[in-house]
N, C-alpha and C. Protein backbone atom coordinates (compact mmCIF):
# COMPACT_ATOMS: atom_id res chain seq x y z
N UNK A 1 0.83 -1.19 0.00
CA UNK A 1 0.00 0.00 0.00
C UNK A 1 0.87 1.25 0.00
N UNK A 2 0.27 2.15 -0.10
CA UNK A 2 0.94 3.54 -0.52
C UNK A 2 0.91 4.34 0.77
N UNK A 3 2.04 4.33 1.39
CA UNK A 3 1.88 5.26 2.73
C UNK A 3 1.61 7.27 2.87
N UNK A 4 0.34 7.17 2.91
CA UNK A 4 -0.08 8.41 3.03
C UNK A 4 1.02 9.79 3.90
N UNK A 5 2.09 9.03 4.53
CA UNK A 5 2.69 9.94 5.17
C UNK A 5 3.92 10.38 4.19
N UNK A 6 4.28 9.61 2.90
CA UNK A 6 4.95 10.07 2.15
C UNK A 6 4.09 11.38 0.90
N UNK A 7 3.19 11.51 0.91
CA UNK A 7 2.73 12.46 0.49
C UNK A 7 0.95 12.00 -0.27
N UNK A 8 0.83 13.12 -1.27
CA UNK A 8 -1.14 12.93 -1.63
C UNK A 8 -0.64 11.72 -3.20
N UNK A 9 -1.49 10.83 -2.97
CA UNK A 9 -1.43 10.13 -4.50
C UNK A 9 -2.38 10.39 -5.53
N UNK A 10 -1.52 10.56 -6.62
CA UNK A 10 -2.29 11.23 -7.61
C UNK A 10 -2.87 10.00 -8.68
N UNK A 11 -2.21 9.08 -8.73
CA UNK A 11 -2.66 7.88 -9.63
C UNK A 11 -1.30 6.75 -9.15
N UNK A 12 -1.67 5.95 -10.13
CA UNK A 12 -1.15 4.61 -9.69
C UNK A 12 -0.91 4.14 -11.65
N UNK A 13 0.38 3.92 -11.95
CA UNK A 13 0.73 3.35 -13.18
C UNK A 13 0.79 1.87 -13.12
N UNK A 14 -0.05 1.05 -13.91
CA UNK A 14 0.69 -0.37 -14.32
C UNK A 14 1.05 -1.01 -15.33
N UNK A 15 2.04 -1.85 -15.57
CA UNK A 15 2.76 -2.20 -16.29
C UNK A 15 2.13 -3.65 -16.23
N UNK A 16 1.96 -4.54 -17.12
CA UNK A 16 1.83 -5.94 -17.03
C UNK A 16 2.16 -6.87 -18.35
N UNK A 17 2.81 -7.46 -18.55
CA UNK A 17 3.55 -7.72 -19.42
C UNK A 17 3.35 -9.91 -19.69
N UNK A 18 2.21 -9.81 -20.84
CA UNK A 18 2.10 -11.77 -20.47
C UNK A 18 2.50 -12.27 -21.67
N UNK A 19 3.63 -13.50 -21.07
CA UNK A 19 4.73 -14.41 -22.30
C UNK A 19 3.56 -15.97 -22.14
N UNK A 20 3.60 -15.88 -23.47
CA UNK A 20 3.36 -17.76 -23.86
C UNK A 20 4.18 -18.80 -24.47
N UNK A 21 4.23 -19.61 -24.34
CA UNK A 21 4.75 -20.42 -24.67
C UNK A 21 4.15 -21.90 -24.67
N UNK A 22 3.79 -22.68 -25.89
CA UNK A 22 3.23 -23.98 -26.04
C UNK A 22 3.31 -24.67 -27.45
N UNK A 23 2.34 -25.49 -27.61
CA UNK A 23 2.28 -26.18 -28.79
C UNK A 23 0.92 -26.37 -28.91
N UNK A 24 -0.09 -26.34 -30.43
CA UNK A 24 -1.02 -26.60 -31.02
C UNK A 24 -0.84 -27.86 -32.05
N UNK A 25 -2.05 -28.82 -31.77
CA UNK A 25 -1.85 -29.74 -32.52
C UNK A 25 -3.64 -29.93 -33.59
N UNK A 26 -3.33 -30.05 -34.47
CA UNK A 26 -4.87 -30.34 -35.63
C UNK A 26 -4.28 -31.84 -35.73
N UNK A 27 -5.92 -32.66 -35.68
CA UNK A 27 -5.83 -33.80 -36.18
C UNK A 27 -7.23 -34.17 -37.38
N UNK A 28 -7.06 -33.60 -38.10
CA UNK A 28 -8.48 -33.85 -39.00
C UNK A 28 -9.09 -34.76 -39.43
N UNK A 29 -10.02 -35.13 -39.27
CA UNK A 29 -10.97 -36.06 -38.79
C UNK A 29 -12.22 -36.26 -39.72
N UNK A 30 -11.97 -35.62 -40.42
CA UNK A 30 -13.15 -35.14 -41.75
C UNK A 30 -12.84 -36.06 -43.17
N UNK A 31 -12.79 -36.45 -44.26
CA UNK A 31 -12.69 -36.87 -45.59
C UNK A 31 -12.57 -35.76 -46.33
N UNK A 32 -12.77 -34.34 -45.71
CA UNK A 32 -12.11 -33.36 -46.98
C UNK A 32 -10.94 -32.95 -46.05
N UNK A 33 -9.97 -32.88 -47.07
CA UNK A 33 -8.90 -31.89 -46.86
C UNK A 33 -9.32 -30.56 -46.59
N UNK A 34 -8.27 -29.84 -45.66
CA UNK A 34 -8.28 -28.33 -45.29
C UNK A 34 -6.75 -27.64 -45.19
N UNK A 35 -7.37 -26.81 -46.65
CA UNK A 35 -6.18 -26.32 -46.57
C UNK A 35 -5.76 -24.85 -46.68
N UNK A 36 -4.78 -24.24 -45.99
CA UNK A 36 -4.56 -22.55 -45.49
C UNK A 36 -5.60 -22.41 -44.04
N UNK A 37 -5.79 -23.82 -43.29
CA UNK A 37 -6.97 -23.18 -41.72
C UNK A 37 -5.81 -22.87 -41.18
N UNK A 38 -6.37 -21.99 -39.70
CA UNK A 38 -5.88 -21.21 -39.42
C UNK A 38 -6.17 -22.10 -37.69
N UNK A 39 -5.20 -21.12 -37.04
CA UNK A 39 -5.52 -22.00 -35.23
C UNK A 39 -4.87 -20.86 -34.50
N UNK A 40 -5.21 -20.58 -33.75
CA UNK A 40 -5.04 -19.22 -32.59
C UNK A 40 -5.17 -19.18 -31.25
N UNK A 41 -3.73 -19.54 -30.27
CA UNK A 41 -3.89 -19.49 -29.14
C UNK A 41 -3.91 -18.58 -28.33
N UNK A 42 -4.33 -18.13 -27.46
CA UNK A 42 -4.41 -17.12 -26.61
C UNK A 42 -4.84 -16.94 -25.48
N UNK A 43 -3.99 -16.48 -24.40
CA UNK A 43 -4.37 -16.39 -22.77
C UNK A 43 -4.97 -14.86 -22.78
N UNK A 44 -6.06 -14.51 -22.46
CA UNK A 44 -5.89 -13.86 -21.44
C UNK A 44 -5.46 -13.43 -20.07
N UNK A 45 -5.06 -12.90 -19.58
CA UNK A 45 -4.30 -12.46 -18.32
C UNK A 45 -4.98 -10.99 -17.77
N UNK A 46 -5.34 -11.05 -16.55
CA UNK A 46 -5.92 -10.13 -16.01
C UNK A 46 -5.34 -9.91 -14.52
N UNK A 47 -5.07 -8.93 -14.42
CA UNK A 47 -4.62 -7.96 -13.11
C UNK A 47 -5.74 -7.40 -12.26
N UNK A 48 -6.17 -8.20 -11.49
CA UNK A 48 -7.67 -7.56 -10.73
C UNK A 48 -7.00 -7.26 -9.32
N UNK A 49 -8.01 -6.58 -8.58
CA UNK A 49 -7.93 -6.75 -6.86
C UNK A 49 -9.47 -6.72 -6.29
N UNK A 50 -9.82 -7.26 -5.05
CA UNK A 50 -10.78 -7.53 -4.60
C UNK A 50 -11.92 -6.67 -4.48
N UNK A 51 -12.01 -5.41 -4.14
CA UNK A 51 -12.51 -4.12 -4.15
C UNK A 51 -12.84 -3.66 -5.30
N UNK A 52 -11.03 -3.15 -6.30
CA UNK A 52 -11.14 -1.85 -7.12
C UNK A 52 -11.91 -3.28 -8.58
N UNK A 53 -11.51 -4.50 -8.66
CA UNK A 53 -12.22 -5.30 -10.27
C UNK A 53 -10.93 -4.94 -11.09
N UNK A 54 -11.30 -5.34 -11.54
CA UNK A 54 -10.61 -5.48 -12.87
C UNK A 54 -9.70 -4.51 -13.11
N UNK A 55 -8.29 -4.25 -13.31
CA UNK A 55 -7.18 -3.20 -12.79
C UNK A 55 -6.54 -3.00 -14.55
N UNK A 56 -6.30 -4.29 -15.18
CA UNK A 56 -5.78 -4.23 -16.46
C UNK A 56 -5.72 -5.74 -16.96
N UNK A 57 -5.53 -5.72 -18.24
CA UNK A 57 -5.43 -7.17 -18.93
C UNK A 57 -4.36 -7.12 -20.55
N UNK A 58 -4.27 -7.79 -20.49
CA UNK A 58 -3.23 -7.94 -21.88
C UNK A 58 -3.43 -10.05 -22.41
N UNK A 59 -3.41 -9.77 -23.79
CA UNK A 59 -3.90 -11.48 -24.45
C UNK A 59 -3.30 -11.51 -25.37
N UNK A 60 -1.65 -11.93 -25.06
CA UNK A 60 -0.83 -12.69 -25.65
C UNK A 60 -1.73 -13.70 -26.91
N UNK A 61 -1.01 -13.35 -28.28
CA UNK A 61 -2.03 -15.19 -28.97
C UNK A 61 -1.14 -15.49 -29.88
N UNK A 62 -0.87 -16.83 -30.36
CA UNK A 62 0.10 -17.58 -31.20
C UNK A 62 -0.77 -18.20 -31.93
N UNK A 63 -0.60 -17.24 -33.80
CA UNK A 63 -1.43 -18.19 -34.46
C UNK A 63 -0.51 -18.69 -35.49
N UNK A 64 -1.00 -19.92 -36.60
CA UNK A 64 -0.49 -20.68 -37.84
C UNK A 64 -1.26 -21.05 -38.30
N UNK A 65 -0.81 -21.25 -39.55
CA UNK A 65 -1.53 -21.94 -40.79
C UNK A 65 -1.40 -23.10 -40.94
N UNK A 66 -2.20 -23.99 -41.53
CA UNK A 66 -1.88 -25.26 -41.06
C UNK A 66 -2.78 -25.92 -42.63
N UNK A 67 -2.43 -26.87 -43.25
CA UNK A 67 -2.80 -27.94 -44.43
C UNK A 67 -2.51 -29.20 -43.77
N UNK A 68 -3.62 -29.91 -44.30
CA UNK A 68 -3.82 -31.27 -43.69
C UNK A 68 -4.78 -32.14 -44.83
N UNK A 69 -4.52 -32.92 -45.00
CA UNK A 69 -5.29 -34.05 -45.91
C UNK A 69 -6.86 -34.69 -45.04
N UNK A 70 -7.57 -34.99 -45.74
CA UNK A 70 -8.80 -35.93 -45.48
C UNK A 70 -8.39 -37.01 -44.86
N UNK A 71 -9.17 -37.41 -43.67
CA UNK A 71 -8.59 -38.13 -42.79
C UNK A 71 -9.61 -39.63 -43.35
N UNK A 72 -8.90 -41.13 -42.76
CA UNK A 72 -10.17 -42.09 -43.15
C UNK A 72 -10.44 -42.95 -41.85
N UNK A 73 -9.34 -42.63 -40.79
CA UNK A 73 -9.72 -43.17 -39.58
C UNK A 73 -10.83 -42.70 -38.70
N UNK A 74 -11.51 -43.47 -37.67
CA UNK A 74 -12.05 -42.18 -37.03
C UNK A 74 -11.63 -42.14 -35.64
N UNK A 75 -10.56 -42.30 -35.81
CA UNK A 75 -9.61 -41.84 -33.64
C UNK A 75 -8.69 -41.14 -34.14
N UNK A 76 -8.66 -40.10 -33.55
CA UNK A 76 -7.34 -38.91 -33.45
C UNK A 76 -6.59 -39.54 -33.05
N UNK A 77 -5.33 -39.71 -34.02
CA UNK A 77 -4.00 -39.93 -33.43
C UNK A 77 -2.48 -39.29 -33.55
N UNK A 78 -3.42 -38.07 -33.92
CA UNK A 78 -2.18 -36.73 -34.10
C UNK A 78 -0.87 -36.73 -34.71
N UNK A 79 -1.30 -37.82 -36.01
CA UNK A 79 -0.19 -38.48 -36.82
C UNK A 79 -0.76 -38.65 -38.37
N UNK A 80 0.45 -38.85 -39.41
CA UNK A 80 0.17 -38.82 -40.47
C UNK A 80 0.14 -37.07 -41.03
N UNK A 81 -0.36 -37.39 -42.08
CA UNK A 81 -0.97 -36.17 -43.36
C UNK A 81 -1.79 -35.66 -42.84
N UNK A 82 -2.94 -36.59 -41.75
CA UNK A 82 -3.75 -35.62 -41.61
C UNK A 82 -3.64 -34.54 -40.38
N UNK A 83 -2.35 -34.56 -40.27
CA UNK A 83 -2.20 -33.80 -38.64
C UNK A 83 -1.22 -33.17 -38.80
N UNK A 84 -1.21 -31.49 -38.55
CA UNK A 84 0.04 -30.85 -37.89
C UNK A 84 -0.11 -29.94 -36.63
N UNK A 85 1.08 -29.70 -36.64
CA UNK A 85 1.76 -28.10 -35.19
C UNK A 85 2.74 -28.06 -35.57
N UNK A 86 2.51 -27.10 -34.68
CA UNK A 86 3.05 -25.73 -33.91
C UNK A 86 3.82 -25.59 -33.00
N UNK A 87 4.98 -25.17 -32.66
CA UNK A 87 5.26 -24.64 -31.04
C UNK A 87 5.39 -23.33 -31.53
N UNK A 88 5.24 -22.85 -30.34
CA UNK A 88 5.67 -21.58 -29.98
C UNK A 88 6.32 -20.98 -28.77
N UNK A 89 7.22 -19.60 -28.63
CA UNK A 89 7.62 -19.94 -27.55
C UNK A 89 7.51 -18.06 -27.36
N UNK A 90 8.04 -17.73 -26.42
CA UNK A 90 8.21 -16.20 -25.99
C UNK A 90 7.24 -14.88 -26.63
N UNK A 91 5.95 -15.80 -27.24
CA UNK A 91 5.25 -15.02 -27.57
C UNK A 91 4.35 -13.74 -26.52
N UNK A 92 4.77 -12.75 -26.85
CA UNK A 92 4.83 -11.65 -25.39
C UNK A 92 3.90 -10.74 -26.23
N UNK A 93 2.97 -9.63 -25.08
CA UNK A 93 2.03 -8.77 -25.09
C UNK A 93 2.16 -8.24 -23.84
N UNK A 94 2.24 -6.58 -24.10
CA UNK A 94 2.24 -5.67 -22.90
C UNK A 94 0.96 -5.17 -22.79
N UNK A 95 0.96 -4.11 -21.68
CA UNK A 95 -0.38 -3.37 -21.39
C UNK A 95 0.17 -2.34 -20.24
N UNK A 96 -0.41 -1.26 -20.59
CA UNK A 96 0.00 -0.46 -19.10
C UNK A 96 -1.35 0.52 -19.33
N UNK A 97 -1.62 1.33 -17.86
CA UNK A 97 -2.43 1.97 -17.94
C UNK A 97 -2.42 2.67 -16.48
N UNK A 98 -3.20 4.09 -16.87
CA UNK A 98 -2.57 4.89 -15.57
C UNK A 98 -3.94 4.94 -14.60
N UNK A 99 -4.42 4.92 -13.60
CA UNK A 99 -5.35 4.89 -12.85
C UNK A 99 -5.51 6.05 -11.88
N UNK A 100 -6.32 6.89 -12.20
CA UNK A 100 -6.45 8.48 -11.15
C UNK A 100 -7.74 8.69 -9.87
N UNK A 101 -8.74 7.06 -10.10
CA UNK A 101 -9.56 7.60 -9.91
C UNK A 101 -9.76 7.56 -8.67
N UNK A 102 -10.39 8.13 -7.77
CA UNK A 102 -10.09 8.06 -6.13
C UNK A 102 -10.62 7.39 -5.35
N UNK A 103 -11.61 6.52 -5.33
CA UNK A 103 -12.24 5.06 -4.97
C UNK A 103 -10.83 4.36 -5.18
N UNK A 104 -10.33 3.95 -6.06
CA UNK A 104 -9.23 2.74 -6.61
C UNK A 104 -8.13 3.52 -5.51
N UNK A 105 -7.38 4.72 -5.74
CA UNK A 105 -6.41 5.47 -4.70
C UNK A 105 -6.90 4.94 -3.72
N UNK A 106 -7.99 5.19 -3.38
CA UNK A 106 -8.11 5.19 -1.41
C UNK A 106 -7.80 3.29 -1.03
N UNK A 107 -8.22 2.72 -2.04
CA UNK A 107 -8.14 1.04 -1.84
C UNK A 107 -6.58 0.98 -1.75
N UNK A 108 -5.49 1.78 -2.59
CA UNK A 108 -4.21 1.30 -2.32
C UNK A 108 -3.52 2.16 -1.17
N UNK A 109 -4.54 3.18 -0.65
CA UNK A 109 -3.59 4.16 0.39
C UNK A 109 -3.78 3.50 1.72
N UNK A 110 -2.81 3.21 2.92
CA UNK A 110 -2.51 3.35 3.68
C UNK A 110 -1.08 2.49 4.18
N UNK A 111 -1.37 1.52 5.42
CA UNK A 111 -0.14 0.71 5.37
C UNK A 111 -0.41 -0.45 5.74
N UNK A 112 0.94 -1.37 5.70
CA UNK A 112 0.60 -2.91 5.01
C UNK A 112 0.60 -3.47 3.66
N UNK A 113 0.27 -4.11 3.33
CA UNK A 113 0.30 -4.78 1.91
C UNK A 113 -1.01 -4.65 1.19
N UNK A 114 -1.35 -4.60 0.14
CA UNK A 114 -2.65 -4.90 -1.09
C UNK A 114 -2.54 -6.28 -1.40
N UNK A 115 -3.10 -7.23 -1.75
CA UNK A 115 -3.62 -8.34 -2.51
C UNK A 115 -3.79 -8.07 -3.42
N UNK A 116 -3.60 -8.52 -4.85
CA UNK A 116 -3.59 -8.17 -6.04
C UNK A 116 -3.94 -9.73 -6.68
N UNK A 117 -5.06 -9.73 -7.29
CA UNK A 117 -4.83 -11.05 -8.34
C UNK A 117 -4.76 -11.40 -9.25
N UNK A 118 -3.80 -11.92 -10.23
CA UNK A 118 -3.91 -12.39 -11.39
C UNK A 118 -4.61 -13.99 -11.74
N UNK A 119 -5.27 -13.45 -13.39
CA UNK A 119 -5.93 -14.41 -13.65
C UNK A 119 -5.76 -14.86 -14.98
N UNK A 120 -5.65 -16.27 -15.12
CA UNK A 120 -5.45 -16.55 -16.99
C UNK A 120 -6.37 -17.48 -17.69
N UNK A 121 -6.94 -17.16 -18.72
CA UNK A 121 -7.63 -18.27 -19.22
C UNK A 121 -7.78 -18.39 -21.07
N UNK A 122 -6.87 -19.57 -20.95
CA UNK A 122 -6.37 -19.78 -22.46
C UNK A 122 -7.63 -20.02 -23.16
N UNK A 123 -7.51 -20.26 -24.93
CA UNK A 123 -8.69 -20.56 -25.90
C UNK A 123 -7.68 -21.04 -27.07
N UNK A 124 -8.24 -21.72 -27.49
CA UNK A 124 -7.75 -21.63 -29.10
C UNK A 124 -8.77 -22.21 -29.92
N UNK A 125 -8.81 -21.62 -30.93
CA UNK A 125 -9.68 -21.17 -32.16
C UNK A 125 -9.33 -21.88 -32.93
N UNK A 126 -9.73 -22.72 -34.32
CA UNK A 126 -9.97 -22.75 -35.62
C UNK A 126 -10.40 -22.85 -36.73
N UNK A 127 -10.03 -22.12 -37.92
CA UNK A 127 -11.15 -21.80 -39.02
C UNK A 127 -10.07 -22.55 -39.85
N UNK A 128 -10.78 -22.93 -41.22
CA UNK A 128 -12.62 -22.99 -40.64
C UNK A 128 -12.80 -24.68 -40.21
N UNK A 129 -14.17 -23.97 -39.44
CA UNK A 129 -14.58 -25.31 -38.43
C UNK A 129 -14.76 -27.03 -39.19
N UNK A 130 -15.12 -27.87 -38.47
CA UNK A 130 -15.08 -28.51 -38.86
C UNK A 130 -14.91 -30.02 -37.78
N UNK A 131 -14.68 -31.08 -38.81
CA UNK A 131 -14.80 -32.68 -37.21
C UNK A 131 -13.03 -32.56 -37.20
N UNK A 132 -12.35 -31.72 -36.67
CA UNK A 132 -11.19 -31.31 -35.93
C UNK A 132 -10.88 -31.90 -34.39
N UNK A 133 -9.41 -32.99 -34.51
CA UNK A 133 -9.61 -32.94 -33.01
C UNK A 133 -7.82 -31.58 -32.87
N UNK A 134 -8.54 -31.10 -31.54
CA UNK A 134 -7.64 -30.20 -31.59
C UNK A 134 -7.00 -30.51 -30.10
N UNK A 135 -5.57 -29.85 -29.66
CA UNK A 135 -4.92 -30.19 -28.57
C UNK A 135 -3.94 -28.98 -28.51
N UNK A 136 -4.19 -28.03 -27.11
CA UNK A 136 -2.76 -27.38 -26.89
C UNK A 136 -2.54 -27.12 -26.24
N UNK A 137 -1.13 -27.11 -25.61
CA UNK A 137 -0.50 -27.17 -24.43
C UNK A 137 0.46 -25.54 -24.47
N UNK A 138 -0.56 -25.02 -23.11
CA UNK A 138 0.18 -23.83 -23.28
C UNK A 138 0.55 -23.53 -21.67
N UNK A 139 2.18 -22.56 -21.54
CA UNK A 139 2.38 -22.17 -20.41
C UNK A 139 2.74 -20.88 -20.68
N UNK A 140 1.51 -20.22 -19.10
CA UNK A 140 1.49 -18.72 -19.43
C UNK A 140 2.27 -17.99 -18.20
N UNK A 141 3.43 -16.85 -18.35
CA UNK A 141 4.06 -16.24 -17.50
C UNK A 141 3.28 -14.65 -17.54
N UNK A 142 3.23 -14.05 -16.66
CA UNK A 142 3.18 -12.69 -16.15
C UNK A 142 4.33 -11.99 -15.16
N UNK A 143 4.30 -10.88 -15.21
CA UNK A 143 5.36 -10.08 -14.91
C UNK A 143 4.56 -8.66 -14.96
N UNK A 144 4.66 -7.92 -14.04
CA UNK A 144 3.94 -6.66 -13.66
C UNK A 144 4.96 -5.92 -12.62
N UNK A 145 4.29 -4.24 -12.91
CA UNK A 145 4.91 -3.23 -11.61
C UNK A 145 3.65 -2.34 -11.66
N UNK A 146 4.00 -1.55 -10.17
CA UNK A 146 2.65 -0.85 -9.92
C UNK A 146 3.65 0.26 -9.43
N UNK A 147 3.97 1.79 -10.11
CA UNK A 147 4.20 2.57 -9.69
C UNK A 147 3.25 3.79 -8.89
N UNK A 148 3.32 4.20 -7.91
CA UNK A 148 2.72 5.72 -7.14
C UNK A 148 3.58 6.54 -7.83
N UNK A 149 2.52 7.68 -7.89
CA UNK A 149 2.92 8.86 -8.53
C UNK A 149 2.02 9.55 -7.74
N UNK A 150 2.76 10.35 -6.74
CA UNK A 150 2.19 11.33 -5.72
C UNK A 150 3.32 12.59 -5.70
N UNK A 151 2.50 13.56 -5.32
CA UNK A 151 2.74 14.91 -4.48
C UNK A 151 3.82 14.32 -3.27
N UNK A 152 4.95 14.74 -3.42
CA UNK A 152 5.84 14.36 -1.95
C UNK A 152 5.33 15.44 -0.87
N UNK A 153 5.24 15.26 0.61
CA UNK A 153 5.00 16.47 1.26
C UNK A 153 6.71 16.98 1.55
N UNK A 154 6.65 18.16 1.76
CA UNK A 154 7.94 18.85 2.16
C UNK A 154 8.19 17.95 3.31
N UNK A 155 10.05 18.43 3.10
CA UNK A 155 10.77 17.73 4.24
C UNK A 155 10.47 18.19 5.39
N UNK A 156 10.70 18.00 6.50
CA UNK A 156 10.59 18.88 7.45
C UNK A 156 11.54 19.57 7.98
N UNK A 157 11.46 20.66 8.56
CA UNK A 157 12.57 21.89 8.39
C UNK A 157 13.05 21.49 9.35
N UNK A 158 14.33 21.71 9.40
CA UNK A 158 15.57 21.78 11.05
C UNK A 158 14.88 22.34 11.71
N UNK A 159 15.02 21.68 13.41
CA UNK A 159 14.96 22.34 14.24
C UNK A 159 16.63 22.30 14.72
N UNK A 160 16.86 23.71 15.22
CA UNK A 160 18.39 23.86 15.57
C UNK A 160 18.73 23.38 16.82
N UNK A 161 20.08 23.11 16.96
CA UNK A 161 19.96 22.71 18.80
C UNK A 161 20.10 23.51 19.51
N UNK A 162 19.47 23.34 20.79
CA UNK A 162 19.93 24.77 21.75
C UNK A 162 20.96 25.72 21.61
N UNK A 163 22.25 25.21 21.32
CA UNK A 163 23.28 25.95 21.82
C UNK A 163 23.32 27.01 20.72
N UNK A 164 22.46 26.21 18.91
CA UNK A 164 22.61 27.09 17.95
C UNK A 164 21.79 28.19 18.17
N UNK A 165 20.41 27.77 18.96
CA UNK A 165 19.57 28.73 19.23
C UNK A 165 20.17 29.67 20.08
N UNK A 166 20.75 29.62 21.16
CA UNK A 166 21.62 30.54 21.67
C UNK A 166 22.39 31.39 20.91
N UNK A 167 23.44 31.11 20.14
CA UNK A 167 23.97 31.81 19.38
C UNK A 167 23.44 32.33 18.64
N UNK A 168 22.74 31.95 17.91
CA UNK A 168 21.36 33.10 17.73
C UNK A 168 21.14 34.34 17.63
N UNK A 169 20.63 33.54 19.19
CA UNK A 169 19.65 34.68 19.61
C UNK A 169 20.96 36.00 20.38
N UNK A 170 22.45 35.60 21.29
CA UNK A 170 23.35 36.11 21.30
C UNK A 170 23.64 37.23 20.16
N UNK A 171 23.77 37.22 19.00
CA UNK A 171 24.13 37.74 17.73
C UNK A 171 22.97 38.80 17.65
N UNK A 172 22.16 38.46 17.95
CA UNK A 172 20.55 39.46 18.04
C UNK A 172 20.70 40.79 18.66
C-alpha cells in the first residue's frame, strides 16, 4: 500500500507484461482436406484486486496456418498427413495503464500490503470449423509493476539545537 505519510497520491501506473509459450496440434478427422486453416492461441491475463475489479489485462495469442489431408480413420492420433503443429515460444504482449480515480487510490492508500490477483484463461480457435480434433499445451508467464505517482510532502525543516539557538539569539 501507498503510505499516506509520504505524500497525496495522484494515480497509480501499471505495467503488465504476459509471455506464452506452447504447442497446437490439428488432427483432421473429416474426408475433406483443409487447406490454409488457421488456429489461434491465446491467454488472457488479467490484473484484478478484490474491491477496485478489474485493474488491467493484456492477451498474448500464437497463431499458424496449417494444411492437412482428409482423414479415413475415425480416432485422433495426431499423426500422419492428416495432422500438424506448432510450437511456440516467448510469444509476449504488454499493457499499461494509468489509474487516477479516487475510490481505486483510497483502496491502495494506507499501510501494510494490497492483494492483487492475477488471472489466466487460455482458448484456441480454428477456421474454418469442422470434425477437428484439436490439442494445446500452453504455459502462461506474467510479470507486472505498480508505480505511485504522488505529491511528496515537504521535508521537514531543522529544528536547531539549543546551543545554535543561543547563538542566535546572542548575535541578536
Amino acid at each position: 500500500l501507498f503510505d499516506p505519510v509520504l505524500g497525496t497520491l495522484l494515480s497509480i501506473d501499471i505495467d503488465l507484461e504476459g509471455t506464452i509459450n506452447g504447442t497446437q496440434f490439428i488432427d483432421n478427422e473429416d474426408n475433406n482436406a483443409i487447406v490454409n486453416g488457421t488456429g489461434t492461441t491465446t491467454v488472457q491475463m488479467e490484473l484484478s484486486q478484490l474491491t477496485a475489479g478489474s485493474l488491467i489485462s493484456v492477451a498474448p495469442a500464437a497463431s499458424f496456418t496449417f494444411t492437412v489431408t482428409g482423414d479415413t480413420d475415425v480416432n485422433p492420433d495426431f499423426s500422419g498427413t492428416d495432422f500438424d503443429s506448432n510450437s511456440f515460444s516467448n510469444v509476449v504482449k504488454t499493457a499499461n495503464t494509468s489509474i487516477s480515480d479516487a475510490t481505486v487510490l483510497a483502496i491502495f492508500s494506507g499501510t501494510g500490503n494490497i492483494t492483487l490477483n492475477l488471472s489466466a484463461l487460455g482458448s484456441f480457435q480454428v477456421s474454418p470449423g469442422g470434425n477437428l480434433a484439436t490439442l494445446t499445451f500452453t504455459q502462461g508467464l506474467a510479470r507486472g509493476s505498480i508505480t505511485y505517482v504522488y505529491d511528496a510532502i515537504p521535508g521537514n525543516t531543522e529544528i536547531p539545537e539549543p546551543l545554535t539557538m543561543l547563538l542566535i539569539g546572542s548575535g541578536l
